[in-house]
N, C-alpha and C. Protein backbone atom coordinates (compact mmCIF):
# COMPACT_ATOMS: atom_id res chain seq x y z
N UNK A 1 -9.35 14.76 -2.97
CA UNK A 1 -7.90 14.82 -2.96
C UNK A 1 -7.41 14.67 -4.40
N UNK A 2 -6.81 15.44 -4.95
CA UNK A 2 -5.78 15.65 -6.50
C UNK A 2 -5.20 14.40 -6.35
N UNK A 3 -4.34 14.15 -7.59
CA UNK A 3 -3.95 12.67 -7.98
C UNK A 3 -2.51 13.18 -7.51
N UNK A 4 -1.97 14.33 -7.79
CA UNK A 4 -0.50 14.99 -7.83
C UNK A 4 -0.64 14.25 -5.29
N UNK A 5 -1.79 14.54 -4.77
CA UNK A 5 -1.89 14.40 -3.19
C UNK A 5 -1.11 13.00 -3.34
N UNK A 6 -2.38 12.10 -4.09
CA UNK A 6 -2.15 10.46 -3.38
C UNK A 6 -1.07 10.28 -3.34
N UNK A 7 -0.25 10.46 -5.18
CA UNK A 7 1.12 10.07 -5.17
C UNK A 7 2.10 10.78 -3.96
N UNK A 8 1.94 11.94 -3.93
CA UNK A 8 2.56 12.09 -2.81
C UNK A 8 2.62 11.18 -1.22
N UNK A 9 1.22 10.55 -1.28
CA UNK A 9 0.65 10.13 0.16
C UNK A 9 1.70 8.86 -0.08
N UNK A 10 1.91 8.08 -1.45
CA UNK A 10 2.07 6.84 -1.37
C UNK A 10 3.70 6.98 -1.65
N UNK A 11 4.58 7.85 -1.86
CA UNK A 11 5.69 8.29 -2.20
C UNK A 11 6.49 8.20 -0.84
N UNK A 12 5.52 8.87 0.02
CA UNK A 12 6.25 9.21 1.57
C UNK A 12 6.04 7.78 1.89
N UNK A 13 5.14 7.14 1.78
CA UNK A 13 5.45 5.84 2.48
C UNK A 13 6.18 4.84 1.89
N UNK A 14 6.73 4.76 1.29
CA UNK A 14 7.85 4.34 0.34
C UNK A 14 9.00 4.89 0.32
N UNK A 15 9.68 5.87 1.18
CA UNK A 15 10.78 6.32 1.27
C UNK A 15 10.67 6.28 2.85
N UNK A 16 12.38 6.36 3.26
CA UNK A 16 12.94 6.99 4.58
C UNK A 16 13.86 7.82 4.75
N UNK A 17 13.94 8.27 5.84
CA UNK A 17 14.79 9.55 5.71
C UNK A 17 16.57 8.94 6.28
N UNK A 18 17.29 9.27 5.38
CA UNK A 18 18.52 8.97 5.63
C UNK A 18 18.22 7.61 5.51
N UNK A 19 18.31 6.64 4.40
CA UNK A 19 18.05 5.46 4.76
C UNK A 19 20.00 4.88 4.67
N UNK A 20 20.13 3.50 5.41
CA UNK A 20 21.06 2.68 5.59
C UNK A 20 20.61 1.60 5.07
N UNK A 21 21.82 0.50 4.39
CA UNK A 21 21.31 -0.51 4.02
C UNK A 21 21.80 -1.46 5.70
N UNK A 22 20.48 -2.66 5.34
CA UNK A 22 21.19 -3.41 6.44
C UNK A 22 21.68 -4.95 5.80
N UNK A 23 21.75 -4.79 4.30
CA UNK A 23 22.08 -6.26 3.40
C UNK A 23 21.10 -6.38 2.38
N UNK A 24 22.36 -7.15 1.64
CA UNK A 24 21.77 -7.46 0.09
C UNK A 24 21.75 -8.64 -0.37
N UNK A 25 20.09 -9.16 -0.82
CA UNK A 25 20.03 -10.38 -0.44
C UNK A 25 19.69 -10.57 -2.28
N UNK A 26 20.07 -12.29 -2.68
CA UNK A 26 20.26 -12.76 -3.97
C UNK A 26 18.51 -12.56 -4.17
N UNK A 27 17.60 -13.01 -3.48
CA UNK A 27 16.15 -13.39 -3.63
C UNK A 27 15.17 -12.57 -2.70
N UNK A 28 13.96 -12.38 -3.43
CA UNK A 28 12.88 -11.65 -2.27
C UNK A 28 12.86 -12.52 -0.97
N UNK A 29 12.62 -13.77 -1.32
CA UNK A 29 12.69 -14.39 -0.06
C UNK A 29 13.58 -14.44 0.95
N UNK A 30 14.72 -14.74 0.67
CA UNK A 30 15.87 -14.28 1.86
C UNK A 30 15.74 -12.68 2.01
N UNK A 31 15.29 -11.73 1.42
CA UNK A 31 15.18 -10.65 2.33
C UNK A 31 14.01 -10.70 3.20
N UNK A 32 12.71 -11.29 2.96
CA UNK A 32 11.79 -11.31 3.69
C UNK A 32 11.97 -11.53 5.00
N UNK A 33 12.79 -13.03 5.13
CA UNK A 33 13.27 -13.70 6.08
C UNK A 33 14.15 -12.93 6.63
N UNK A 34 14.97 -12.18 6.49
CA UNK A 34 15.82 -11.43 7.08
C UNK A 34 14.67 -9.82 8.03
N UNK A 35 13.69 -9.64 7.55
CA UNK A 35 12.95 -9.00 7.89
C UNK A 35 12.03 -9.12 8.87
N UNK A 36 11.14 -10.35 8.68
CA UNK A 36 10.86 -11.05 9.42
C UNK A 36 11.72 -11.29 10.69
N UNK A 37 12.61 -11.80 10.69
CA UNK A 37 14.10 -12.27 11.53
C UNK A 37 13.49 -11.11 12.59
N UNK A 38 13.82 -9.63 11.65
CA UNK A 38 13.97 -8.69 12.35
C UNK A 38 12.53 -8.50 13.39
N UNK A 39 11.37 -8.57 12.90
CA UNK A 39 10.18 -8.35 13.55
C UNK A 39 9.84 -9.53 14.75
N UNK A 40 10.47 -10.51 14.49
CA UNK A 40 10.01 -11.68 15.53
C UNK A 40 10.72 -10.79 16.19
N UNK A 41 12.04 -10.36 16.50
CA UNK A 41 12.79 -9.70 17.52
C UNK A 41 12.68 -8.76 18.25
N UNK A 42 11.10 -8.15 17.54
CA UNK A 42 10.68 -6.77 17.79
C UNK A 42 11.41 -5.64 17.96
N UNK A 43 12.35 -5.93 16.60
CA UNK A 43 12.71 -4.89 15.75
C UNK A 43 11.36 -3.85 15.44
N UNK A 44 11.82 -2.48 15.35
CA UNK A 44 10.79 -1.73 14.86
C UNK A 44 10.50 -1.44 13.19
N UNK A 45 9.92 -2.86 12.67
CA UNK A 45 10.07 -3.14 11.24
C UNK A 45 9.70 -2.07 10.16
N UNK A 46 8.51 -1.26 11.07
CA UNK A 46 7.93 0.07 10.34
C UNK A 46 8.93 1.04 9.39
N UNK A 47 10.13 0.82 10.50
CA UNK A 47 11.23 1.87 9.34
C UNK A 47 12.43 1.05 8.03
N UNK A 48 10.97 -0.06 7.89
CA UNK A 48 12.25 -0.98 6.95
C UNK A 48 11.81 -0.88 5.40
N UNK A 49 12.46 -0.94 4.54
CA UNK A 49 12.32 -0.87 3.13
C UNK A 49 12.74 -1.80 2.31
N UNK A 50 12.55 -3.13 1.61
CA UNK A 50 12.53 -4.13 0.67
C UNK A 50 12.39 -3.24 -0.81
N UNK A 51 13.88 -3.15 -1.28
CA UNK A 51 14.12 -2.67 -2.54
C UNK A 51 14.35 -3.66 -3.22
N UNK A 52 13.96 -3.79 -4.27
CA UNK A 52 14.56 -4.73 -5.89
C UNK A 52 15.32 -3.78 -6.49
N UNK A 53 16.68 -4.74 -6.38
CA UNK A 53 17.87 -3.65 -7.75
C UNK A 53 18.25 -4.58 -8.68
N UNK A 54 19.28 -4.09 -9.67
CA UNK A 54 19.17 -4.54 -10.64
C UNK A 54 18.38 -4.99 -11.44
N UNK A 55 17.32 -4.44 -11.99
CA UNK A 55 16.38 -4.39 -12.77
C UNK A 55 16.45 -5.47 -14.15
N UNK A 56 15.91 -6.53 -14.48
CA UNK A 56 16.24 -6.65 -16.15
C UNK A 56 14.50 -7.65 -16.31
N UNK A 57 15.03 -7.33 -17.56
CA UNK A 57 13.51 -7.99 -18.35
C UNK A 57 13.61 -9.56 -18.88
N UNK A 58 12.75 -10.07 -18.83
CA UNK A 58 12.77 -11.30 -19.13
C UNK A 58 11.86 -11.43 -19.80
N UNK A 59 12.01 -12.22 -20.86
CA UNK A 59 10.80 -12.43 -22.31
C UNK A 59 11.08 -13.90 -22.54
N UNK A 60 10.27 -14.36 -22.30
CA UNK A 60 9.78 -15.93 -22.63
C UNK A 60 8.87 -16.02 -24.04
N UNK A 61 9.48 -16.41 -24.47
CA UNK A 61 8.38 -16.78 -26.07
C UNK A 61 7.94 -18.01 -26.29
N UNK A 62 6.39 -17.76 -26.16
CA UNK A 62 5.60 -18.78 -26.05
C UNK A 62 5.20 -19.24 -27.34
N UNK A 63 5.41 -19.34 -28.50
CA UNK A 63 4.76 -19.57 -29.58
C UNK A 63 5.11 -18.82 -31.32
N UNK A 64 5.01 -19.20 -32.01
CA UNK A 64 4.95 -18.77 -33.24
C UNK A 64 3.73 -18.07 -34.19
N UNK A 65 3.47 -17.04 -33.99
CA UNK A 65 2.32 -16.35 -34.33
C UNK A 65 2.30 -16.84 -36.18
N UNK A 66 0.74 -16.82 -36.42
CA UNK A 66 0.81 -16.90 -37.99
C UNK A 66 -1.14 -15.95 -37.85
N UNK A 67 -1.11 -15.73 -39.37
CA UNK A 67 -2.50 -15.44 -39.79
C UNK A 67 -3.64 -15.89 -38.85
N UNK A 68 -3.89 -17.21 -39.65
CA UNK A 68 -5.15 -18.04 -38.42
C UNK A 68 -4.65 -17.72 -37.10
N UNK A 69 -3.94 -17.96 -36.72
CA UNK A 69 -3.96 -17.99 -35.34
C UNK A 69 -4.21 -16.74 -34.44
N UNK A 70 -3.55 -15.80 -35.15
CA UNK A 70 -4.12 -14.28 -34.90
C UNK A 70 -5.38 -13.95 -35.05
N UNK A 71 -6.47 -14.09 -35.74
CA UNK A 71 -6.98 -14.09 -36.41
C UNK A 71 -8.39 -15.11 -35.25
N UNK A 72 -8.21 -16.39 -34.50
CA UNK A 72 -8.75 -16.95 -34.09
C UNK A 72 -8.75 -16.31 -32.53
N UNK A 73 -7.58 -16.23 -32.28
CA UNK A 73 -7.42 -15.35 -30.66
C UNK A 73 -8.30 -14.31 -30.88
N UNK A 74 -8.56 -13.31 -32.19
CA UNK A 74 -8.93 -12.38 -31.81
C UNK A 74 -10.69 -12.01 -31.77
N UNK A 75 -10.90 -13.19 -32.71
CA UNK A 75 -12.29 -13.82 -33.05
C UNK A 75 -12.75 -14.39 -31.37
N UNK A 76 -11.82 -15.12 -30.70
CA UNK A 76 -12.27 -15.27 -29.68
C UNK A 76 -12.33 -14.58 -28.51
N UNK A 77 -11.15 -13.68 -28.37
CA UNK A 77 -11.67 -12.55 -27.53
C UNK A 77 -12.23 -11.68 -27.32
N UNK A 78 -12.96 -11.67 -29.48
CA UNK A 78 -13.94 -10.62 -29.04
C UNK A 78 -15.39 -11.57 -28.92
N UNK A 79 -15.36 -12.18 -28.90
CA UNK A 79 -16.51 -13.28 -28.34
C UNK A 79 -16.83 -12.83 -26.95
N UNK A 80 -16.06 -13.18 -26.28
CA UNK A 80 -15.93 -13.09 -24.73
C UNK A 80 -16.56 -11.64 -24.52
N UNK A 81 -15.97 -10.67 -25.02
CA UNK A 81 -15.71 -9.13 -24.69
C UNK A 81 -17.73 -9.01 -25.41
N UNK A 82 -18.06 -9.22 -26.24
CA UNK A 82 -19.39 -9.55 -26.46
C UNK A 82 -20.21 -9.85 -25.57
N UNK A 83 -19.86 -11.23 -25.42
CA UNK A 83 -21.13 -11.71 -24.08
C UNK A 83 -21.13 -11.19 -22.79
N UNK A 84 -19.89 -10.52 -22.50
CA UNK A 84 -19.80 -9.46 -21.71
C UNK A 84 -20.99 -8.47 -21.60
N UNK A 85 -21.35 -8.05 -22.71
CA UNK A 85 -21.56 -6.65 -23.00
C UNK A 85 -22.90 -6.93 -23.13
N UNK A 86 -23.40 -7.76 -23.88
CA UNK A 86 -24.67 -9.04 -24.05
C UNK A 86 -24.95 -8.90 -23.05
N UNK A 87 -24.70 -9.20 -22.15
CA UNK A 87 -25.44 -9.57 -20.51
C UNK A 87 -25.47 -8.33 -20.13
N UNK A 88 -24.40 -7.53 -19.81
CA UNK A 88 -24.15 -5.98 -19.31
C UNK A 88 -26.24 -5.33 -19.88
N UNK A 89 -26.43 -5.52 -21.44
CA UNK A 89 -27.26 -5.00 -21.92
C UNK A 89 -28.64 -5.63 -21.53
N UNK A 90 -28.56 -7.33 -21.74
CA UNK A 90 -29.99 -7.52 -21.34
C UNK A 90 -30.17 -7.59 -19.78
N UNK A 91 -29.77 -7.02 -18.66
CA UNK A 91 -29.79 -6.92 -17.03
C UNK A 91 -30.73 -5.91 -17.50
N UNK A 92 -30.51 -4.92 -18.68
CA UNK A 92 -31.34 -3.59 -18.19
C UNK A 92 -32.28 -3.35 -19.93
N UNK A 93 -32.29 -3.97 -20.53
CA UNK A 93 -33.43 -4.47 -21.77
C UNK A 93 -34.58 -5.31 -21.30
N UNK A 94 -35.35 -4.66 -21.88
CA UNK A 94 -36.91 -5.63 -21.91
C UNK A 94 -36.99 -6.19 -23.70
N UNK A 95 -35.79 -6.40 -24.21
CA UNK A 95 -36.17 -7.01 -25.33
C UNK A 95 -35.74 -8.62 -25.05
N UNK A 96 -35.69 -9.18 -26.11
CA UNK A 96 -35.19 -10.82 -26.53
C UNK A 96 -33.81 -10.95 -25.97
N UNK A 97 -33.74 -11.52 -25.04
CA UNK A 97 -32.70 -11.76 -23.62
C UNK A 97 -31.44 -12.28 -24.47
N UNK A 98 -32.03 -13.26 -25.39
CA UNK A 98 -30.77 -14.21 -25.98
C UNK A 98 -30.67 -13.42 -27.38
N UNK A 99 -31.43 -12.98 -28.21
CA UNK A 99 -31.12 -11.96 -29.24
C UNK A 99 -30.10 -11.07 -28.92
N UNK A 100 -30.29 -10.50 -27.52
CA UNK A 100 -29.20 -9.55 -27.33
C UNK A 100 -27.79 -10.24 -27.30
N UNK A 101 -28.05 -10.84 -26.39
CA UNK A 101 -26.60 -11.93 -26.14
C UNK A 101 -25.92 -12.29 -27.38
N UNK A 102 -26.82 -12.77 -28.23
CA UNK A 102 -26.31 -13.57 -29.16
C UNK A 102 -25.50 -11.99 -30.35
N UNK A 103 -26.13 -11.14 -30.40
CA UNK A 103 -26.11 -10.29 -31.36
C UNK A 103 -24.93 -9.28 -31.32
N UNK A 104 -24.60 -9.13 -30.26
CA UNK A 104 -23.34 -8.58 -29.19
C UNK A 104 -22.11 -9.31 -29.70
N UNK A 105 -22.14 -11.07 -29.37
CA UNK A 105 -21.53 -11.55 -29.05
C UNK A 105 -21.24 -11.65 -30.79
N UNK A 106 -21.71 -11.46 -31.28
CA UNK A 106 -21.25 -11.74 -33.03
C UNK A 106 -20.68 -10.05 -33.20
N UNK A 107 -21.17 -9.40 -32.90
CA UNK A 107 -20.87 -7.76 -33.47
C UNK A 107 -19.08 -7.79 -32.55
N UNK A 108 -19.04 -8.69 -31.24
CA UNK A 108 -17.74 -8.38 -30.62
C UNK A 108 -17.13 -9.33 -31.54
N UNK A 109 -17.08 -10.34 -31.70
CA UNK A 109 -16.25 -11.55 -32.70
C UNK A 109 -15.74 -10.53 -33.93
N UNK A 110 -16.30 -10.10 -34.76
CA UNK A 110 -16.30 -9.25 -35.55
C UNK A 110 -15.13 -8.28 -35.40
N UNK A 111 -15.58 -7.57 -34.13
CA UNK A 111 -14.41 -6.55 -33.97
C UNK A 111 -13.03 -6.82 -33.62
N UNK A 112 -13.24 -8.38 -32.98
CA UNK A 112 -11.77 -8.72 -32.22
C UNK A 112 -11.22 -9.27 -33.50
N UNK A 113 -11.59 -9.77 -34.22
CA UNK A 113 -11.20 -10.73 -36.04
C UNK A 113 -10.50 -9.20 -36.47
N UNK A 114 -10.99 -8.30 -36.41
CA UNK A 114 -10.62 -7.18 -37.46
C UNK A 114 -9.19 -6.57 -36.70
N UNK A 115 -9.62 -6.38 -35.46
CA UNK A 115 -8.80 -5.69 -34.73
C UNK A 115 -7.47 -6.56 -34.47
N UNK A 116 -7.45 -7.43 -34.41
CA UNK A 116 -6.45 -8.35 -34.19
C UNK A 116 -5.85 -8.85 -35.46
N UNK A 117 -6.69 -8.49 -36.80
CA UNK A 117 -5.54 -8.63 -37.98
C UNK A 117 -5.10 -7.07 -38.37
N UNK A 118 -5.43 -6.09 -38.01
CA UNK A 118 -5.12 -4.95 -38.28
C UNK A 118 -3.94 -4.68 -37.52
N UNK A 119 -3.45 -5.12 -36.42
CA UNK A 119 -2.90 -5.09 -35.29
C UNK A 119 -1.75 -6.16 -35.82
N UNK A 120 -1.57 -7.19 -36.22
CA UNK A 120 -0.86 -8.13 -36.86
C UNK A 120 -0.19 -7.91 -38.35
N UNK A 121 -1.18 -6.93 -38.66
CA UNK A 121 -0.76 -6.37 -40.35
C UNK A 121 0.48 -5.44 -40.21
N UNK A 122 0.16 -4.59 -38.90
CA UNK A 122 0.85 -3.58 -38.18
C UNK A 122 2.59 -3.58 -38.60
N UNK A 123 2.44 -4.99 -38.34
CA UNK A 123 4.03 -5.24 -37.23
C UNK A 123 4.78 -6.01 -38.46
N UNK A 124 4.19 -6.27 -39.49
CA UNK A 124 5.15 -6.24 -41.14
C UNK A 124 5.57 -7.50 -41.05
N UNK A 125 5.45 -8.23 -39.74
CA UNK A 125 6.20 -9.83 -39.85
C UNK A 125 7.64 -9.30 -39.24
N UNK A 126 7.53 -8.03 -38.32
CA UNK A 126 8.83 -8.14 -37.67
C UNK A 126 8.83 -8.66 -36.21
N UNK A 127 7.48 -9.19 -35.62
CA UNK A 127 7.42 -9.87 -34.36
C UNK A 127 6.18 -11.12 -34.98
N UNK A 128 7.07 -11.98 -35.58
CA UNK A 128 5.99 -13.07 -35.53
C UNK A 128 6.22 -13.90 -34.15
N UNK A 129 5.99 -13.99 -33.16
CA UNK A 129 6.10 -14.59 -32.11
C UNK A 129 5.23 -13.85 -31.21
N UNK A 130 4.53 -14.86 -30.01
CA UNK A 130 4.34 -14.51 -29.28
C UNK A 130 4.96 -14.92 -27.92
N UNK A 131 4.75 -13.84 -27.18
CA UNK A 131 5.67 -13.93 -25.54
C UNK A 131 4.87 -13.38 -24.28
N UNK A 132 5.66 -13.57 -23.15
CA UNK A 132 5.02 -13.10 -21.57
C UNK A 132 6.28 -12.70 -20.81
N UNK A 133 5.81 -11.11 -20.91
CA UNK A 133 7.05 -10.77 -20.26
C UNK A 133 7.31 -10.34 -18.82
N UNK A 134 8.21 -9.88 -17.94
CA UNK A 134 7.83 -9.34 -16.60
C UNK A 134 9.63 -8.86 -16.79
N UNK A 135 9.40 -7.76 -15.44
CA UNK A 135 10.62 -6.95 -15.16
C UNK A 135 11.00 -7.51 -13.64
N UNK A 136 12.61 -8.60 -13.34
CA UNK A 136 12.41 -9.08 -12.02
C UNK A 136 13.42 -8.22 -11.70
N UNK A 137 13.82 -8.34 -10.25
CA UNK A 137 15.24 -7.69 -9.78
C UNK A 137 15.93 -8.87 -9.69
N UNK A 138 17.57 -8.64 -9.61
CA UNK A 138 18.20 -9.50 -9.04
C UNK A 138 18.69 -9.39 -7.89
N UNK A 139 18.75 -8.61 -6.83
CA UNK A 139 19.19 -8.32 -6.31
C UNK A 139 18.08 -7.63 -5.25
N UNK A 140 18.03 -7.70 -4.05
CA UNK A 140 16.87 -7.14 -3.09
C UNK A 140 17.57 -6.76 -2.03
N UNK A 141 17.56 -5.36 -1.41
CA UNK A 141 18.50 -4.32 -0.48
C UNK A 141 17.26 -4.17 0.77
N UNK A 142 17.84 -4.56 1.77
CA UNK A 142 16.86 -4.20 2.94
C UNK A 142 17.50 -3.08 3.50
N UNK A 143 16.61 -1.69 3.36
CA UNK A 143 17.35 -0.53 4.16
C UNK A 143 16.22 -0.34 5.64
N UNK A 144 16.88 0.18 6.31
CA UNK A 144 16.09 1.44 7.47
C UNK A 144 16.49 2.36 7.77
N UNK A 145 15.77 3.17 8.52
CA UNK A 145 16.00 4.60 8.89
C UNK A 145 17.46 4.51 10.04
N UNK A 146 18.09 5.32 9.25
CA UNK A 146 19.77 5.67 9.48
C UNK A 146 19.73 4.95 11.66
N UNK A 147 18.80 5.86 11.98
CA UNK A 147 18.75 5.77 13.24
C UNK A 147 18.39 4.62 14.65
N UNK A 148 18.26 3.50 13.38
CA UNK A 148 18.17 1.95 13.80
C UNK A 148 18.91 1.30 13.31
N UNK A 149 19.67 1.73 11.98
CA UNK A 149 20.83 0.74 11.60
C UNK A 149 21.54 -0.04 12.17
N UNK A 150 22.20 0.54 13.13
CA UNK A 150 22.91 -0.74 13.74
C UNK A 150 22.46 -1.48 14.82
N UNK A 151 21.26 -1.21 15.34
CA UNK A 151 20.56 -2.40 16.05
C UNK A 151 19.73 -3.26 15.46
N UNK A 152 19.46 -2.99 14.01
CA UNK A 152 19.26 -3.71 13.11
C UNK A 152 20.37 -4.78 12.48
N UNK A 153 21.21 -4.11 12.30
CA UNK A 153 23.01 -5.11 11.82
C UNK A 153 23.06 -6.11 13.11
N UNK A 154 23.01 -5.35 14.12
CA UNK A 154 23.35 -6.36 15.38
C UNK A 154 22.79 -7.59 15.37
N UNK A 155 21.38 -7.51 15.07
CA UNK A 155 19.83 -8.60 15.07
C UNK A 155 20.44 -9.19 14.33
N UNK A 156 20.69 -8.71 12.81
CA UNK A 156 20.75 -9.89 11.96
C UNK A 156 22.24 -10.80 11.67
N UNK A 157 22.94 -10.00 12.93
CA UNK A 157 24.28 -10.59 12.80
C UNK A 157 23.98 -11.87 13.72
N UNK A 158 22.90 -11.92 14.40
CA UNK A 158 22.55 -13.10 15.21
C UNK A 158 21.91 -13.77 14.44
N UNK A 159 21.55 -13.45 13.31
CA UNK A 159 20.42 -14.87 12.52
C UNK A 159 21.26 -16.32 11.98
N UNK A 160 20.06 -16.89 12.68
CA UNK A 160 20.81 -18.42 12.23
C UNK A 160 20.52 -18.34 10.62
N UNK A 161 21.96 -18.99 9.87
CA UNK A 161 21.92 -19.06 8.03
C UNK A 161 21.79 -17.89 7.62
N UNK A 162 22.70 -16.51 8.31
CA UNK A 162 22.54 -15.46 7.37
C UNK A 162 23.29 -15.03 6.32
N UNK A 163 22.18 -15.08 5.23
CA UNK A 163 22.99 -15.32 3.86
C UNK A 163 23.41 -13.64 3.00
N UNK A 164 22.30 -12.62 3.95
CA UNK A 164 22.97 -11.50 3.11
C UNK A 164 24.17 -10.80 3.28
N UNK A 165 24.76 -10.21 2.27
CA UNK A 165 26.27 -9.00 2.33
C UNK A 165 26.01 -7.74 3.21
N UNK A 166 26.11 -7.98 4.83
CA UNK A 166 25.44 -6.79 5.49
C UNK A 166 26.37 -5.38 4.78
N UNK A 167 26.05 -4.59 5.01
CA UNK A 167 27.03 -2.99 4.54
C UNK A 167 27.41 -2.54 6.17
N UNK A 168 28.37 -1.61 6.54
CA UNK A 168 28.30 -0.96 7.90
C UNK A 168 28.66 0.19 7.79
């Protein structure tokens, strides 16, 4: 199957036809629960869709990048990425088990030291910081197929503590 198939395979199941919203909830969790709600009720949950809207990014900065420190992260991850490769090699070498290991694991140190100040040289001192970022929604829209909407509205107009903005 072509890659242009899957996406298609995984596209259709991620959309509905004519969709309706049935509420818009502040958190994933109150939509879950509102979903849920719906399935204990044996609602037919199959035609339901948990959207995230409002999109924004959030960047937490963890730290103040300098030389050494760049420089040591990268020495150490190529350590790791070494003994990786070390072992990967002596599973299938009949030479010196720990020669290999060891020899890897210095040739990766090496590359992560270089690569990680080349990579740091890069950026001119216009991102000395480091961060962890993620993209959340604020906002989470429970739709279904047009043709259950309102026995869906009905359900959740019965939920005890319902906190979302139904639409009609």
């Amino acid at each position: 199957m072509s890659n242009q198939a899957n996406l298609r395979g995984l596209k259709s199941g991620l959309t509905l036809d004519f969709p309706q919203s049935l509420g818009v909830y502040d958190d994933y969790a109150a939509a879950q629960k509102a979903v849920d709600f719906l399935a204990d009720n044996e609602f037919p949950v199959e035609n339901c869709l948990i959207v995230g809207t409002e999109l924004k990014q959030m960047e937490r900065v963890t730290g103040r990048l300098t030389t050494g420190g760049v420089a040591l992260g990268g020495l150490l991850s190529g350590v790791w990425l070494g003994l990786f490769v070390g072992l990967i090699f002596s599973l299938f070498g009949e030479e010196n088990t720990l020669a290999t290991i060891l020899s890897t694991a210095l040739f990766g140190a090496l590359f992560g030291l270089i690569w990680a100040l080349a990579g740091y040289a890069a950026t001119r001192g216009r991102r000395d910081f480091s961060s962890v970022s993620t993209i959340v929604a604020t906002r989470y829209e429970v739709l279904v197929e047009h043709k259950h909407a309102t026995q869906g509205r009905e359900l959740l107009a019965t939920m005890p503590g319902a906190t979302g903005s139904a639409f009609g």
